[in-house]
Protein backbone atom coordinates (compact mmCIF):
# COMPACT_ATOMS: atom_id res chain seq x y z
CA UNK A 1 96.28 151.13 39.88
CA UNK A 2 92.64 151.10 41.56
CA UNK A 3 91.77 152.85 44.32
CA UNK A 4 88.73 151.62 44.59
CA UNK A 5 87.20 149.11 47.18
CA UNK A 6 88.76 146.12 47.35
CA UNK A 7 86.36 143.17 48.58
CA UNK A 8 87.85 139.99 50.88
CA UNK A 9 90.09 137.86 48.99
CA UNK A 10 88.04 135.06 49.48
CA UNK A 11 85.15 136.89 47.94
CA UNK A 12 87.68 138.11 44.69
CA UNK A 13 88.35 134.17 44.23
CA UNK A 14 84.69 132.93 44.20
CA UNK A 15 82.71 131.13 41.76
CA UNK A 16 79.23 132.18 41.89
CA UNK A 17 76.19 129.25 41.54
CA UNK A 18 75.54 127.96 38.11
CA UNK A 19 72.03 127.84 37.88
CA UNK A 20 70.47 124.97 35.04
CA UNK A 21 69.67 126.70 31.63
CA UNK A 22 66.29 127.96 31.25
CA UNK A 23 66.88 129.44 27.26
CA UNK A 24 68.43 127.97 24.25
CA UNK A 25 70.88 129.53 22.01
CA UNK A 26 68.76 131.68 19.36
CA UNK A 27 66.12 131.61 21.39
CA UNK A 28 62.61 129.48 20.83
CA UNK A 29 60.25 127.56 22.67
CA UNK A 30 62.10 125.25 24.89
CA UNK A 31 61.30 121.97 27.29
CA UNK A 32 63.18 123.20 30.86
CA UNK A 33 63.94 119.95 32.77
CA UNK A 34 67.25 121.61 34.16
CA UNK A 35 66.39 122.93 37.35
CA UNK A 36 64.41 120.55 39.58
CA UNK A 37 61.22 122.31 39.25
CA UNK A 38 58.30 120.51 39.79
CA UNK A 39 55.94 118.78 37.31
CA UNK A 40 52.46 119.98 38.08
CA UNK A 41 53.37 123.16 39.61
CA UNK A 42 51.75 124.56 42.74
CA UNK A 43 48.72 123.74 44.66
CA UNK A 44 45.26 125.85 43.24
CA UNK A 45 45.04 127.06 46.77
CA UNK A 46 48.37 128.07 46.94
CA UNK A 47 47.84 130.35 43.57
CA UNK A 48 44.91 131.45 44.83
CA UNK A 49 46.47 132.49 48.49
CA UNK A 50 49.37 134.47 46.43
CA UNK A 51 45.94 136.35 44.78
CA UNK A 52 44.79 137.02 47.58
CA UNK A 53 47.93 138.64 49.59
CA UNK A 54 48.92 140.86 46.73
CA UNK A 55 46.07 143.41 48.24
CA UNK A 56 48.24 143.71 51.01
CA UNK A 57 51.44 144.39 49.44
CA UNK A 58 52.47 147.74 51.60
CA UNK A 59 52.43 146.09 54.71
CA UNK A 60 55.51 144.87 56.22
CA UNK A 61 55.21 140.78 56.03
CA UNK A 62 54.91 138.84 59.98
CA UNK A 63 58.70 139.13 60.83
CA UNK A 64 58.39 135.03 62.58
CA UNK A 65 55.54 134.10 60.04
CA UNK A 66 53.79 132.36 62.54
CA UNK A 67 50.69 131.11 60.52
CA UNK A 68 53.39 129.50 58.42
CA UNK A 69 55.14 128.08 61.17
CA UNK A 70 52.27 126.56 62.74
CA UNK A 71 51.17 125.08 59.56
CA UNK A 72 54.44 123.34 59.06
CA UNK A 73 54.16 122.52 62.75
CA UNK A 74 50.83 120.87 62.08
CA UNK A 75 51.58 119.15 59.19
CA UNK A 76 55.19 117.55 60.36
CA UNK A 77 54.07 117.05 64.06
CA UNK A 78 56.94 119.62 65.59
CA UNK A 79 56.93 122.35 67.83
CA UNK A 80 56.42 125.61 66.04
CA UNK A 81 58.85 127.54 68.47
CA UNK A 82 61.70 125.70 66.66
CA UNK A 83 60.91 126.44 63.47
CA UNK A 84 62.77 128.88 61.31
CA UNK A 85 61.54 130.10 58.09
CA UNK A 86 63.87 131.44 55.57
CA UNK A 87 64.03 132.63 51.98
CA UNK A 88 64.37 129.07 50.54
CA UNK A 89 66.37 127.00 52.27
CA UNK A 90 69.39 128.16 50.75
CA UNK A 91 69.06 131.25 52.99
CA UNK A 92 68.95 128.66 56.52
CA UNK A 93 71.53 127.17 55.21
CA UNK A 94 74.06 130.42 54.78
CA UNK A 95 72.92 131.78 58.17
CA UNK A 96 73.84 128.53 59.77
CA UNK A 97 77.39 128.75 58.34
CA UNK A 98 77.43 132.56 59.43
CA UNK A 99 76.11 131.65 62.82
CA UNK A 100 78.97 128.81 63.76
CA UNK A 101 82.31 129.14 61.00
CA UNK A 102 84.45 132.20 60.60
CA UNK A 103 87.93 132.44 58.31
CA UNK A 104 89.74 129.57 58.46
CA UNK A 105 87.10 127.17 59.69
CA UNK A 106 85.99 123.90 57.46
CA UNK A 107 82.93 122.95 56.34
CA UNK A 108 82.73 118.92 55.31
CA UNK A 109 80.48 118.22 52.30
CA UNK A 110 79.85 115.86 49.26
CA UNK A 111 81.87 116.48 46.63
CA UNK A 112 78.96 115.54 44.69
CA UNK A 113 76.89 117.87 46.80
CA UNK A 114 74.75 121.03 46.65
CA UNK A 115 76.57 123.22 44.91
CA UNK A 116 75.95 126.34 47.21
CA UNK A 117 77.48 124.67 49.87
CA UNK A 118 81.23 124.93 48.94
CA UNK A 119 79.73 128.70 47.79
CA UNK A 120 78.61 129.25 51.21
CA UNK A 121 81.65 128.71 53.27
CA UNK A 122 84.25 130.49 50.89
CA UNK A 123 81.87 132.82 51.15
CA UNK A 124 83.01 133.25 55.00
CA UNK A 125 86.53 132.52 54.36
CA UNK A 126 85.97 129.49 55.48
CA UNK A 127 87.28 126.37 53.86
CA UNK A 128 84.99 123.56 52.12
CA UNK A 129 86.24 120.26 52.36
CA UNK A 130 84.85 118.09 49.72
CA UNK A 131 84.27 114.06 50.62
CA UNK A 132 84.37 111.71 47.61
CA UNK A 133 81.11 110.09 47.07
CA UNK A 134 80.30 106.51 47.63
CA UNK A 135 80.78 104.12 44.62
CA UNK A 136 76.79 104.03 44.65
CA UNK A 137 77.37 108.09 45.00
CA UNK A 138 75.72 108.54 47.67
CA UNK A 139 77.35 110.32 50.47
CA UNK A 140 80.32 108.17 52.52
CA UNK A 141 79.88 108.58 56.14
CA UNK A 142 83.18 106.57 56.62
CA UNK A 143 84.78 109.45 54.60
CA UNK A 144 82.68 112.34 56.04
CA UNK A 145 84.03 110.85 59.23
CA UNK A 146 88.00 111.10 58.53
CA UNK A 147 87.71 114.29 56.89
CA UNK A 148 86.45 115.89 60.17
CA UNK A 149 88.99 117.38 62.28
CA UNK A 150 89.27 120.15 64.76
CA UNK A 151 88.67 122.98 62.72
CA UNK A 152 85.28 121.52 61.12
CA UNK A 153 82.48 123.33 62.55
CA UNK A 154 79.57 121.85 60.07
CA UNK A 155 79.01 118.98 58.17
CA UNK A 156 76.20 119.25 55.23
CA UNK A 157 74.62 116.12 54.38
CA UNK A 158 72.02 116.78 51.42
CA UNK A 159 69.70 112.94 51.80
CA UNK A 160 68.80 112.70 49.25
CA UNK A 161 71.50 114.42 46.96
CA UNK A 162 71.72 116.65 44.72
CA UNK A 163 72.67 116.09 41.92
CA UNK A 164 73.00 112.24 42.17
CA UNK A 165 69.42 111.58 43.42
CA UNK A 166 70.79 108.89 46.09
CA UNK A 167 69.84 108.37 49.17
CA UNK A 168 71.34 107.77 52.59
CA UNK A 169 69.79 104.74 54.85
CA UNK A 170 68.50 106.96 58.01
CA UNK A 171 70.87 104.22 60.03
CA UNK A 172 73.85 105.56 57.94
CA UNK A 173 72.54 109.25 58.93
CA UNK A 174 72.72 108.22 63.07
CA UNK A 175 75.82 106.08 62.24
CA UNK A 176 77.37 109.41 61.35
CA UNK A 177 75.82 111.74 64.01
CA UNK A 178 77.30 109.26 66.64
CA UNK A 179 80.60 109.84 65.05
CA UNK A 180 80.76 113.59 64.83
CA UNK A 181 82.11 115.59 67.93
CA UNK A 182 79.74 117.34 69.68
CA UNK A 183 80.67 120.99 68.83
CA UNK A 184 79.99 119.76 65.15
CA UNK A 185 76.39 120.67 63.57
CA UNK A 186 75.23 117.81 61.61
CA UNK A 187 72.92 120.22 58.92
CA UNK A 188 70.10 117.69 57.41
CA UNK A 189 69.10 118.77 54.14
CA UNK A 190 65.85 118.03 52.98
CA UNK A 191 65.43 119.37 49.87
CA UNK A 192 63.68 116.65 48.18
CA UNK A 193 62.18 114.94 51.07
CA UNK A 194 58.71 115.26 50.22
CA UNK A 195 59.64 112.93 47.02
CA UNK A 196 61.29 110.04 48.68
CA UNK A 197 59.36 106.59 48.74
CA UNK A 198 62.37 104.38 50.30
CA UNK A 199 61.24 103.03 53.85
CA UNK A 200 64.73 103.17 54.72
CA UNK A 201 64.44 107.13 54.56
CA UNK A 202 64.15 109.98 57.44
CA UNK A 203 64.24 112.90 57.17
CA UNK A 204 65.67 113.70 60.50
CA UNK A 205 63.36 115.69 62.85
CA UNK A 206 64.11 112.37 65.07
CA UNK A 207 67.73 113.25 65.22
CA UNK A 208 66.83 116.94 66.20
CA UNK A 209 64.66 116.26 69.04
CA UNK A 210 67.21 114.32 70.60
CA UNK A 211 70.25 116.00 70.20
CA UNK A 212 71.65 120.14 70.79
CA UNK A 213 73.92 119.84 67.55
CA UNK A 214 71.41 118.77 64.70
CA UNK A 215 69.93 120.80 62.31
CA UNK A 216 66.96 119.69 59.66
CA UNK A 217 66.20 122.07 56.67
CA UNK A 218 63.43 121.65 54.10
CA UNK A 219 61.57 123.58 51.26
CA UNK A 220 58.78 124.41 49.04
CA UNK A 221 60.45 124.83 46.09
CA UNK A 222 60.23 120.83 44.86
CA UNK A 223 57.46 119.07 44.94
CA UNK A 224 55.09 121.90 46.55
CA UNK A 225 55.90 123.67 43.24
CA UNK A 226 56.70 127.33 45.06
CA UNK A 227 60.34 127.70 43.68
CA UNK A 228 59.59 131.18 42.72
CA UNK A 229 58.50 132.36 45.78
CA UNK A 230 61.90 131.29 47.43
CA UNK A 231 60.33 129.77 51.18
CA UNK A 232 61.92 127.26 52.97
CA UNK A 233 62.42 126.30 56.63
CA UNK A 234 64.67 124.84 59.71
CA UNK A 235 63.79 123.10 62.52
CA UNK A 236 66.75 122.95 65.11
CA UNK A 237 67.10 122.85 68.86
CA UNK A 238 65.89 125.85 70.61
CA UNK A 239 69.39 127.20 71.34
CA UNK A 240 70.07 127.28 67.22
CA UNK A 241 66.85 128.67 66.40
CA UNK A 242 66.96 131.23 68.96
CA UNK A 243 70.63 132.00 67.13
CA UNK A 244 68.76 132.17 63.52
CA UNK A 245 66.26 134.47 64.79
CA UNK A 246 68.82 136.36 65.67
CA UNK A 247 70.59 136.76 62.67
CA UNK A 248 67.95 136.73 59.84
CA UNK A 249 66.34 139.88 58.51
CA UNK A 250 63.43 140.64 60.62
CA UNK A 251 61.44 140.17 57.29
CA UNK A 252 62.64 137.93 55.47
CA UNK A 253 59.85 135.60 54.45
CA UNK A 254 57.35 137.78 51.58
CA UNK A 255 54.09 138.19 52.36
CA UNK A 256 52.92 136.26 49.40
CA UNK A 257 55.10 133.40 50.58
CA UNK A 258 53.99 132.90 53.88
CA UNK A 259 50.62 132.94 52.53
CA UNK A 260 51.64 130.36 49.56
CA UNK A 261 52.82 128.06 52.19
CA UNK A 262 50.43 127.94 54.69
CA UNK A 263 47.83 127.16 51.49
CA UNK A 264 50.16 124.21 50.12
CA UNK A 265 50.27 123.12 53.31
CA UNK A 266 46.42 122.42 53.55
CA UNK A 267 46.78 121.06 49.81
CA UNK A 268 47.32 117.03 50.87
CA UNK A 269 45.87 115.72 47.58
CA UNK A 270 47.73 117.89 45.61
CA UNK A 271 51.06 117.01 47.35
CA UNK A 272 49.67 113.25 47.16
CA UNK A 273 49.33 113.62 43.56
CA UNK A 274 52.44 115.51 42.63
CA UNK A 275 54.50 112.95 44.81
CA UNK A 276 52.80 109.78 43.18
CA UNK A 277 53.27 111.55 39.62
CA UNK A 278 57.00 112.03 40.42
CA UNK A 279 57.05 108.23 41.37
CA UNK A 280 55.47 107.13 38.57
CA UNK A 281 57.50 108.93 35.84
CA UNK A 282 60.83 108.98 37.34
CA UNK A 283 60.63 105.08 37.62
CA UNK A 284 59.54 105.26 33.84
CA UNK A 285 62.15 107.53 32.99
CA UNK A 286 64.64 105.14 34.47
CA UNK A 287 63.38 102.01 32.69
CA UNK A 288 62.84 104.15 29.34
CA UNK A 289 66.91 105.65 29.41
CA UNK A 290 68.30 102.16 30.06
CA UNK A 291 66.68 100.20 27.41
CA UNK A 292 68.11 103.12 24.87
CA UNK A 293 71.68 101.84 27.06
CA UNK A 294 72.05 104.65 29.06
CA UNK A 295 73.06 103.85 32.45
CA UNK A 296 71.05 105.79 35.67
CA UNK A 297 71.79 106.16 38.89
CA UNK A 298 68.74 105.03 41.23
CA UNK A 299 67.11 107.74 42.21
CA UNK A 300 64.51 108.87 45.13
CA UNK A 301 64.63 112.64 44.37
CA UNK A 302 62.38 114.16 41.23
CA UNK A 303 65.08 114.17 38.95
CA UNK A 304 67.74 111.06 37.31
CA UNK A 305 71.06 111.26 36.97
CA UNK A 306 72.06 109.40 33.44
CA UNK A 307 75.85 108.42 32.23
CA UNK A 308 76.69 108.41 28.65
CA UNK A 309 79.39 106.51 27.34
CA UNK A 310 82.86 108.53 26.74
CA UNK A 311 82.57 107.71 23.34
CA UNK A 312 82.86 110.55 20.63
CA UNK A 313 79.78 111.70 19.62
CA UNK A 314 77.95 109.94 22.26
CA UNK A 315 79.31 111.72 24.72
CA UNK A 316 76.82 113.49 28.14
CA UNK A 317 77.92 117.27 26.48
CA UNK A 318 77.13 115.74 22.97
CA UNK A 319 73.81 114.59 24.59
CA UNK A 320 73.27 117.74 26.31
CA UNK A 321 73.41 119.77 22.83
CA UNK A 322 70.98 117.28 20.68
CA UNK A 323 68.92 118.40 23.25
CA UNK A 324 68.89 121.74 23.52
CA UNK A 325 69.05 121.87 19.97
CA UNK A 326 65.57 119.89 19.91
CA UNK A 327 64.31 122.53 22.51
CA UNK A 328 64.45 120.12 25.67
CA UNK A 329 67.34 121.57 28.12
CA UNK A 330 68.54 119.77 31.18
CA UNK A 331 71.52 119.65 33.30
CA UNK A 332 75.43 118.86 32.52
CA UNK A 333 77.53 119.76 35.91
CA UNK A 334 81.33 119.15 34.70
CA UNK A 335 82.08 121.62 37.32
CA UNK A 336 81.28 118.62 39.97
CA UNK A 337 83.49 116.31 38.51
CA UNK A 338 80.37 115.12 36.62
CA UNK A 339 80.91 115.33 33.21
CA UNK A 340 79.66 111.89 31.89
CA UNK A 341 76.63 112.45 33.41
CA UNK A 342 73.15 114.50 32.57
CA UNK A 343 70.70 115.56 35.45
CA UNK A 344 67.16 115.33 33.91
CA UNK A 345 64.07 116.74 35.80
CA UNK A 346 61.37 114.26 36.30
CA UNK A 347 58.56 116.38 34.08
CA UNK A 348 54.95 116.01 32.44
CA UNK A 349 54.11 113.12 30.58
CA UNK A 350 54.79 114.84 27.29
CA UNK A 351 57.63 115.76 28.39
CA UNK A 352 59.26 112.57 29.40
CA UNK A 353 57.80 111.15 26.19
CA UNK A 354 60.02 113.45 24.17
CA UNK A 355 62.84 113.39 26.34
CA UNK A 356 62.81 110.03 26.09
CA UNK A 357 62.38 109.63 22.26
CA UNK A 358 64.98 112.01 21.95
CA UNK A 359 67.56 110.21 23.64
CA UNK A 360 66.95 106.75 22.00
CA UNK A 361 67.47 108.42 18.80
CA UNK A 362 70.27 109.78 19.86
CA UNK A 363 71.73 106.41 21.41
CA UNK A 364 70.53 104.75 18.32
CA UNK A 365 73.81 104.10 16.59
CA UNK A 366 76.26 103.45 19.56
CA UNK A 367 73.68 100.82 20.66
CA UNK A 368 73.57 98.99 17.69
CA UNK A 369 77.51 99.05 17.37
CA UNK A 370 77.85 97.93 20.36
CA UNK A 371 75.30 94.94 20.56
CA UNK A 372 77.06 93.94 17.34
């Protein structure tokens, strides 16, 4: 028997994060559209700013990044003091859950949600309570609603979601914040905000002005093209933020990143450029994978979620292996409950080309049987 350490049992039982594939079996040159990453890549300012921080690489970063906060400030119209920056936003979101659940708490969620959330609150011994998407699959307030009870201390709403791409109408989002007790935090995830073109959309700084138990989270790792620098940010009511400065590592934003992020930041036409190229192909990507008969869920993120048919050899994990097999990997997430379905990153206009070429080859056959 061990004598070793033995670590919480809800730590033994946990399934760690499942990143998307970024190699192919045997190796070779591959086409990565499995992880969300974005299309043209960072701002030149932004490379340039990481350039010129790495001669200051033995100093300590700012502990509260304050050029960074002001930029975001600046840029979003919000008051810097209430700004928290993080190491992506995945960091935000974890201290939020450490701040307000302990063992035996519930956080609510999308089933077909981030998938760090459910990782997050078993990671506290807390349990994560799963809501069945809409039929659209976007999230169900109704259901987010009735699954809250007196032991839920945060609800996660990703708008839009990952991995479906939908979105939530911002009169859904206050239709469920008037719902929600007030000792509930209503966490606003804004992941792939800076990609959204609906008019229907918010992203919720509103909501957070006017109420003490909303939080909004965003990040640089989409369409500002800084995923490998891990930055990302909260802005919450000055009670919260006051708790997250609390709690973070008094240096947790790099150097590099804070200076990555203040430089995207004064990069409009590169953000205007990456978010009207992530328009443009993602609405061609959709029109391309239906004519080959592959259904797709409408999407205002900068990725698509496609169903194949559960027909043998047709199949999403069929699809998923043509692919990587002709060096273009995206994403199959069976471990959601999604196993008909392949998340594709919205890429360069080669890229989609290929994908795209790919897939009505591979369709080819079951289309044609089926028309006749």
């Amino acid at each position: 028997m061990s004598t070793g350490p033995t670590p919480n049992p809800w730590i033994a039982d946990l399934a760690p994060y499942k990143p998307g594939r970024a190699k192919r079996a045997g190796g070779g040159p591959v086409e990565k559209l499995s992880a969300n990453e974005a299309a043209l890549g960072p701002s030149p300012k932004a490379v340039a700013a990481v350039e010129a921080a790495a001669e200051d690489l033995w100093h300590y970063p700012d502990p509260g990044a304050a050029h960074l906060r002001a930029a975001i400030a600046e840029a979003h119209g919000l008051d810097a003091d209430r700004i928290v920056c993080g190491a992506g936003s995945d960091e935000v979101l974890s201290l939020l859950a450490h701040i307000f659940a302990k063992p035996g708490d519930e956080i609510v969620h999308s089933q077909y949600g981030f998938a760090m959330y459910p990782v997050i609150a078993r990671g506290l011994g807390a349990r994560a309570v799963p809501v069945a998407n809409a039929a659209t699959l976007v999230a169900d307030v109704d259901g987010i609603l009735a699954a809250v009870t007196e032991r839920t201390r945060l609800v996660y709403l990703d708008n839009p979601n990952n991995p479906t791409g939908a979105m939530l109408p911002w009169d859904e989002v206050v239709r469920l914040h008037r719902g929600l007790p007030g000792g509930v935090i209503l966490v606003l995830d804004g992941a792939y905000a800076e990609a959204v073109t609906d008019p229907a959309y918010e992203a919720g700084a509103a909501l957070v002005d006017a109420a003490d138990n909303v939080v909004m989270t965003r990040t640089f790792s989409k369409l500002y093209g800084l995923a490998g620098l891990r930055l990302g940010w909260a802005y919450a009511p000055p009670a919260i933020a006051d708790w997250l400065n609390r709690l973070r590592p008094p240096f947790n934003v790099n150097t590099t990143a804070q200076a990555a992020g203040v430089a995207a930041l004064s990069d409009r036409d590169h953000l205007a450029r990456a978010r009207d190229h992530n328009t443009r192909w993602r609405d061609w990507l959709t029109a391309a994978l239906m004519a080959a008969g592959i259904e797709v869920v409408p999407s205002q993120t900068n990725f698509v979620l496609a169903r194949f048919p559960r027909v043998a050899g047709r199949t999403a994990k069929d699809a998923l292996d043509f692919l990587a097999d002709n060096g273009v990997l995206v994403r199959w997430l069976p471990d959601q409950g999604l196993d008909a379905y392949l998340r594709i990153t919205v890429g360069t206009e080669q890229q989609m080309h290929a994908l795209a070429e790919l897939l009505a080859m591979f369709m080819e056959g079951w289309t044609r049987a089926a028309e006749g």
